[in-house]
N, C-alpha and C. Protein backbone atom coordinates (compact mmCIF):
# COMPACT_ATOMS: atom_id res chain seq x y z
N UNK A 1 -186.73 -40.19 -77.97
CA UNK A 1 -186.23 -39.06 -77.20
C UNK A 1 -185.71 -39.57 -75.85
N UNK A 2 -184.60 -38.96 -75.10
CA UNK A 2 -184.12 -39.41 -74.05
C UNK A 2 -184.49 -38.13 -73.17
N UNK A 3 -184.19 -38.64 -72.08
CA UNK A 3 -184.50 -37.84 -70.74
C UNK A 3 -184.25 -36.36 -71.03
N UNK A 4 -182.52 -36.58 -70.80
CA UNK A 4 -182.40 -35.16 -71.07
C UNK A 4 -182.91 -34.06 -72.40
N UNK A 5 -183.54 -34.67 -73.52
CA UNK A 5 -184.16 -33.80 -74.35
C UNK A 5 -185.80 -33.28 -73.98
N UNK A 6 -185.85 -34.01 -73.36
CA UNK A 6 -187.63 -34.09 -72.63
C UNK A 6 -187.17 -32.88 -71.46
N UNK A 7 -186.26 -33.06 -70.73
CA UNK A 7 -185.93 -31.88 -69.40
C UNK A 7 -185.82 -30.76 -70.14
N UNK A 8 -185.02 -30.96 -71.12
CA UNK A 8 -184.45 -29.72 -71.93
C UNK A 8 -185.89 -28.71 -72.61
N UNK A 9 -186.50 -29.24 -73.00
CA UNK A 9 -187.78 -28.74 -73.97
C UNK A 9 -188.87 -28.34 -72.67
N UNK A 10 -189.43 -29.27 -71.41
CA UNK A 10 -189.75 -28.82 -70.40
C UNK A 10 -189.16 -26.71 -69.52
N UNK A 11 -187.90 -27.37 -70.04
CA UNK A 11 -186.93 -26.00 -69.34
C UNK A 11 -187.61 -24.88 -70.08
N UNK A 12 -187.16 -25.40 -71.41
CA UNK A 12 -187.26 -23.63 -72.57
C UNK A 12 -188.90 -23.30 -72.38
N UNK A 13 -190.13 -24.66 -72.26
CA UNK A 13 -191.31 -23.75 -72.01
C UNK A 13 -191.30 -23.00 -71.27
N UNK A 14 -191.00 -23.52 -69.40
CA UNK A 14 -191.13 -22.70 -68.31
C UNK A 14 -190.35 -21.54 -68.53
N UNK A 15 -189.69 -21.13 -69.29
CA UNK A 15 -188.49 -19.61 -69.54
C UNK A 15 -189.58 -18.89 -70.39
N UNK A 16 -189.93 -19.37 -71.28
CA UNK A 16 -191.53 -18.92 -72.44
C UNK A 16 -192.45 -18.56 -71.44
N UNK A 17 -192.78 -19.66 -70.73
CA UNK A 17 -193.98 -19.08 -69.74
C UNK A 17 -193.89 -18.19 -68.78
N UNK A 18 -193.13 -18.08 -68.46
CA UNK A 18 -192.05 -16.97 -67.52
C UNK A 18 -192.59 -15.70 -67.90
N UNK A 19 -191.59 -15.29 -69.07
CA UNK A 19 -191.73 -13.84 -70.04
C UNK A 19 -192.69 -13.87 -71.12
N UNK A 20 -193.52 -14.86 -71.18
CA UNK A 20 -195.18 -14.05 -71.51
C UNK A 20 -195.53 -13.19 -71.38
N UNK A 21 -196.03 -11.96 -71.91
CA UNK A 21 -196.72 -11.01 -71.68
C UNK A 21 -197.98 -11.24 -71.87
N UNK A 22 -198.81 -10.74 -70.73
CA UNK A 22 -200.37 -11.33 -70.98
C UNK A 22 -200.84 -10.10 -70.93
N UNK A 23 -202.18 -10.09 -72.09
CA UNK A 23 -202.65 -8.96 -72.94
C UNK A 23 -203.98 -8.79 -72.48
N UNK A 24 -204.40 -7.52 -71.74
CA UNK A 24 -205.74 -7.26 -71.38
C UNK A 24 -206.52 -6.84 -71.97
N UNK A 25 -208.17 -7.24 -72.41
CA UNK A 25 -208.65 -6.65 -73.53
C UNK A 25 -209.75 -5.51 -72.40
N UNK A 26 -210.10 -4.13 -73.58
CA UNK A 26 -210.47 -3.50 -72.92
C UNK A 26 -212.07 -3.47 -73.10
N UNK A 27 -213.36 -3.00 -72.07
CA UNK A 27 -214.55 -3.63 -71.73
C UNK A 27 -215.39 -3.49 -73.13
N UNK A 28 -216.23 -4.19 -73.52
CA UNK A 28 -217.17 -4.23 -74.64
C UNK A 28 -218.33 -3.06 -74.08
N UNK A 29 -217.70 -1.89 -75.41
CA UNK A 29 -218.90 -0.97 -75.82
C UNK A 29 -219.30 -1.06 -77.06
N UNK A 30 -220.48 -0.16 -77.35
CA UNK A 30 -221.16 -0.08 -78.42
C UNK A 30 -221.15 1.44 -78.79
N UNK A 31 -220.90 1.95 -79.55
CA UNK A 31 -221.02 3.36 -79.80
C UNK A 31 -221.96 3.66 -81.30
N UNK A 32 -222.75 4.51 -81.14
CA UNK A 32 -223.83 5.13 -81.98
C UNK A 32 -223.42 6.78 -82.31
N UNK A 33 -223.30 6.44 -83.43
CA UNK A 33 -223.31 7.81 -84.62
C UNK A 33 -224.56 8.81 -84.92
N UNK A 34 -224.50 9.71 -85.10
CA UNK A 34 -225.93 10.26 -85.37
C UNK A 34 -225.66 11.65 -85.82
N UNK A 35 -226.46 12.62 -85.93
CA UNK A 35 -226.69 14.20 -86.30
C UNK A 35 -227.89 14.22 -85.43
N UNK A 36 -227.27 16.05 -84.64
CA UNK A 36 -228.24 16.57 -84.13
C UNK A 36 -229.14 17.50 -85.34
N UNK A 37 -230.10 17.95 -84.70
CA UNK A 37 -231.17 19.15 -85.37
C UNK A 37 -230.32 20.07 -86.22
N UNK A 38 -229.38 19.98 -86.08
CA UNK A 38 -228.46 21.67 -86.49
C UNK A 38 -227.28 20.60 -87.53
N UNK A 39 -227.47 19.18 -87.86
CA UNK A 39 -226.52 18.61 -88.72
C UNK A 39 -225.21 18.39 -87.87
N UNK A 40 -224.92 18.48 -87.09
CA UNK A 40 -223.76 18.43 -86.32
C UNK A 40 -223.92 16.88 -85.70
N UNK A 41 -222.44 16.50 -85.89
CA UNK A 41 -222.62 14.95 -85.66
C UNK A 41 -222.21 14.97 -84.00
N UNK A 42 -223.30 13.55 -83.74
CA UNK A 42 -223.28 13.09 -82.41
C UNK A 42 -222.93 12.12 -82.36
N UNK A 43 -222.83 11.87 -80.76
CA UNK A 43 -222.02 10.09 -80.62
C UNK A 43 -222.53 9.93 -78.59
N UNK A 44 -223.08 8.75 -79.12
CA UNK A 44 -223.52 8.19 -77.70
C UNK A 44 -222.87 6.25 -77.37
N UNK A 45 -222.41 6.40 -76.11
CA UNK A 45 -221.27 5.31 -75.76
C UNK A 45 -222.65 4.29 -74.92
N UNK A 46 -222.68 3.22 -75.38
CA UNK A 46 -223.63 1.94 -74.44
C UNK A 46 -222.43 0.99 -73.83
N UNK A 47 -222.53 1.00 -72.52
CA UNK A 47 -221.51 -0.29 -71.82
C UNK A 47 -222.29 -1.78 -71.94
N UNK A 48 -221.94 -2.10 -72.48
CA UNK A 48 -222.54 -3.84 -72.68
C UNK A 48 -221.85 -4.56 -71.63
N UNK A 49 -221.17 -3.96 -70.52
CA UNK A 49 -220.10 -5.21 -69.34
C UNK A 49 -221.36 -4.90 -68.02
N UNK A 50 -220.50 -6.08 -66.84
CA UNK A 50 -221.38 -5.61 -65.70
C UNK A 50 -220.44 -4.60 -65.27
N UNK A 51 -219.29 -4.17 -65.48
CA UNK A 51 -218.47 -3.69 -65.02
C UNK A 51 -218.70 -1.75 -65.07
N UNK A 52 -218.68 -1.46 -64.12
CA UNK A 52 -218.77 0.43 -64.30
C UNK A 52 -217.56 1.07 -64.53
N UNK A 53 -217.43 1.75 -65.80
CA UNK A 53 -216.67 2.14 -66.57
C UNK A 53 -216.38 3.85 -66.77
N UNK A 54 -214.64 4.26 -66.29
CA UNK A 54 -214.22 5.35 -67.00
C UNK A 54 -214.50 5.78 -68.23
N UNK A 55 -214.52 6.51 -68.94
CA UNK A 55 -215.01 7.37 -70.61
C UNK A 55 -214.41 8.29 -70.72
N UNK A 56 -214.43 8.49 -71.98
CA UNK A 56 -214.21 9.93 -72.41
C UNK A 56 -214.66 9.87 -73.60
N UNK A 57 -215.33 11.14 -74.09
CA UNK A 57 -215.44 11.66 -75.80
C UNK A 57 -214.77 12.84 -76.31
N UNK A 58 -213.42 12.81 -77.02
CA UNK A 58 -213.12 13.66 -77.10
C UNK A 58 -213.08 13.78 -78.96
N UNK A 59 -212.94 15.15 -79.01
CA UNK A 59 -213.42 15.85 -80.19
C UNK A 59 -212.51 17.29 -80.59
N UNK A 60 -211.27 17.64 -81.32
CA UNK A 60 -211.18 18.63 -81.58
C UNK A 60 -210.13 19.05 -79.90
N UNK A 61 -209.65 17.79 -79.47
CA UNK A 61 -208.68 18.01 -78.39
C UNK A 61 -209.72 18.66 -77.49
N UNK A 62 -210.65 18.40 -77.05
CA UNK A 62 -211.62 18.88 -76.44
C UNK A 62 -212.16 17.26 -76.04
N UNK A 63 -212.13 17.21 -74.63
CA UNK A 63 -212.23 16.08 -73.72
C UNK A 63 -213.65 15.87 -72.44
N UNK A 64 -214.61 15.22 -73.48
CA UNK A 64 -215.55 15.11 -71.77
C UNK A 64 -215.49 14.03 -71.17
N UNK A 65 -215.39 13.95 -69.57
CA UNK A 65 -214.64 12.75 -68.76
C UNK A 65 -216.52 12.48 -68.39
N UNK A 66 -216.36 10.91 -68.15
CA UNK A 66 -217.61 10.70 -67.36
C UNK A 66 -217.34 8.82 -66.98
N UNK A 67 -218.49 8.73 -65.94
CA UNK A 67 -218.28 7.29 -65.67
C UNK A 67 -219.83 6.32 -66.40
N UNK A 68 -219.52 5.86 -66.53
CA UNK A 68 -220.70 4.72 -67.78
C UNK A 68 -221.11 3.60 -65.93
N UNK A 69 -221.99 3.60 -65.98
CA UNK A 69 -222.52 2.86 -64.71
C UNK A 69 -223.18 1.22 -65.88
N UNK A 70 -222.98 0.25 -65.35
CA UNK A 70 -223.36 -1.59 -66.01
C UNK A 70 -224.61 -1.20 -66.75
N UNK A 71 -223.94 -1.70 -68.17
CA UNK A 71 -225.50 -2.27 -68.92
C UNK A 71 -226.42 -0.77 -69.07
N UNK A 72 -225.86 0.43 -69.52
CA UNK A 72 -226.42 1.48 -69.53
C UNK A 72 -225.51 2.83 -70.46
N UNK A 73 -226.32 3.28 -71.04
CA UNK A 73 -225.98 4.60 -72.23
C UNK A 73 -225.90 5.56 -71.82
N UNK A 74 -224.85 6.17 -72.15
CA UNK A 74 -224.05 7.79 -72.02
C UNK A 74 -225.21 8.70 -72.95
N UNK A 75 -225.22 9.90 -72.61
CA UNK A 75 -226.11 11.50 -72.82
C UNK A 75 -225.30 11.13 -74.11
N UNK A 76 -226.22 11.93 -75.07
CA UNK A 76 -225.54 12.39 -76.85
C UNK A 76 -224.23 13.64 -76.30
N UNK A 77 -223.36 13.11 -77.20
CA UNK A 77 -222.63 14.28 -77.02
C UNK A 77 -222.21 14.86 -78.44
N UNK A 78 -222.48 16.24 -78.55
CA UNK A 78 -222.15 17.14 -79.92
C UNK A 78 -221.49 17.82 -80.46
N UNK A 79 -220.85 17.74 -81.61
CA UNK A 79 -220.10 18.47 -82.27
C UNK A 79 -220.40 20.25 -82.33
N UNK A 80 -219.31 20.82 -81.70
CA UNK A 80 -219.76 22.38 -81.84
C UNK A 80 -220.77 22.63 -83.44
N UNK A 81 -219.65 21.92 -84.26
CA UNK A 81 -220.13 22.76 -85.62
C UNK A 81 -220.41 21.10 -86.78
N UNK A 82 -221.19 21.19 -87.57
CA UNK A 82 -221.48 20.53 -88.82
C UNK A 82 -220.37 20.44 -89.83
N UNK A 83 -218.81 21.04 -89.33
CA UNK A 83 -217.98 20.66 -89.81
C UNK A 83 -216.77 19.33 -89.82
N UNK A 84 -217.42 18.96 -88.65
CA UNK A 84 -216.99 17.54 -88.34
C UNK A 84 -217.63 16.22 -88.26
N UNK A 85 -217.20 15.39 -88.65
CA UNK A 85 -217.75 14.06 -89.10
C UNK A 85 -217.74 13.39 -88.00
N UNK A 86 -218.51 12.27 -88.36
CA UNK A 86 -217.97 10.78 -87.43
C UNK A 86 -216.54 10.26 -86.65
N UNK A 87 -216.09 10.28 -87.91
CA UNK A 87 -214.18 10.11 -87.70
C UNK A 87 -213.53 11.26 -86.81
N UNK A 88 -214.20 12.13 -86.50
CA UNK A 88 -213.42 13.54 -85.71
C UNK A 88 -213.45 13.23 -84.01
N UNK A 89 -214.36 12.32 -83.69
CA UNK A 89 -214.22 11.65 -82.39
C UNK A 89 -213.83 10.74 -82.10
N UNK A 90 -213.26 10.85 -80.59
CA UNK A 90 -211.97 9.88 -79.76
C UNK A 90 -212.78 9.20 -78.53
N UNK A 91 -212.86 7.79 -78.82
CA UNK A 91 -213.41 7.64 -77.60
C UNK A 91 -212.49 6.55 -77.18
N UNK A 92 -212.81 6.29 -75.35
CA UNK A 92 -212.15 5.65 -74.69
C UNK A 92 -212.88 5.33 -73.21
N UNK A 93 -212.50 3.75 -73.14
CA UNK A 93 -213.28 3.64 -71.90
C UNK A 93 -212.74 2.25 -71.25
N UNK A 94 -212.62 2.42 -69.95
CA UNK A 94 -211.91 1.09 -69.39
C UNK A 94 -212.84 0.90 -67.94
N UNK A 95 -212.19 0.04 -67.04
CA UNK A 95 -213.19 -0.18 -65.99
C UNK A 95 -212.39 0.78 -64.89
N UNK A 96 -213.32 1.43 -64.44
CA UNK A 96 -213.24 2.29 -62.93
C UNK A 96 -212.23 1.92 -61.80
N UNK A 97 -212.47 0.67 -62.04
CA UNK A 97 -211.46 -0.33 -61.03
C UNK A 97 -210.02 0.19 -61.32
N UNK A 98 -209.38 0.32 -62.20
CA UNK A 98 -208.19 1.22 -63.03
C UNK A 98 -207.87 2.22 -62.71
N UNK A 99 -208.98 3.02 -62.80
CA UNK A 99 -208.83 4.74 -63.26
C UNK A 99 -209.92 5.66 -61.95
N UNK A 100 -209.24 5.08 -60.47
CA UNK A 100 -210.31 5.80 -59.48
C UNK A 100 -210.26 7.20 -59.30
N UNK A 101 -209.51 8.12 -60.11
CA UNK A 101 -209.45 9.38 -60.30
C UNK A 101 -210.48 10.02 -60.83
N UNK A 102 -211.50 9.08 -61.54
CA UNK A 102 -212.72 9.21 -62.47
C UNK A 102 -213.44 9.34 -61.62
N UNK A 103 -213.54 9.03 -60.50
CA UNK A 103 -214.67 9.40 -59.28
C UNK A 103 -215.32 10.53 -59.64
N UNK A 104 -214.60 11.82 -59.78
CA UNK A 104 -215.02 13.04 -59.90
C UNK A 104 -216.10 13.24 -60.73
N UNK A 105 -216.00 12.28 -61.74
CA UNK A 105 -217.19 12.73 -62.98
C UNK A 105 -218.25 11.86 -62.65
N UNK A 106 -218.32 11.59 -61.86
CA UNK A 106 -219.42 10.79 -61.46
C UNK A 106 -221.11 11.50 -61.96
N UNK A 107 -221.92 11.51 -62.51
CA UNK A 107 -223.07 12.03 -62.57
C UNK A 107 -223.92 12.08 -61.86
């Protein structure tokens, strides 16, 4: 190989490394399935990060906002009716640091 193929291949990485898109992964939870007393399915969110975390459980377009504080489990939350499963809930959760609008749900 001569110079200029070595400059050349140098060039096209730094243009690659350039327009990388770098991909953020979002914080490690654990989520638990269950039925209350009345058969109606539940779902409780555990944050496994040190990081204090935005949430939501939503269900039936029906949305509860809350903040997950390090290394600690979210209240059961329940399905109105025994007509919905496991699969009928939406959850979501990122770090606070993000989403300081979440203040509000603070517990």
């Amino acid at each position: 190989m001569n110079n200029y193929s070595i400059t050349t291949y140098c060039f096209y990485f730094a243009i690659l490394g350039t327009f990388t898109l770098s991909v953020q992964a979002l914080p490690k939870v654990n989520i638990e399935h269950s039925t209350n007393l009345q058969g109606a399915p539940r779902i409780k969110v555990t944050n496994e990060t040190a990081l204090t975390l935005a949430c939501y459980i939503a269900i039936d377009g029906h949305k509860k906002k809350f903040i997950l504080e390090p290394f600690k489990a979210s209240k059961w939350y329940s399905a109105a009716s025994h007509l919905y499963d496991q699969t009928s809930f939406s959850t979501w959760c990122d770090s606070l640091e993000f989403h300081p609008h979440y203040q509000k749900y603070r517990q």
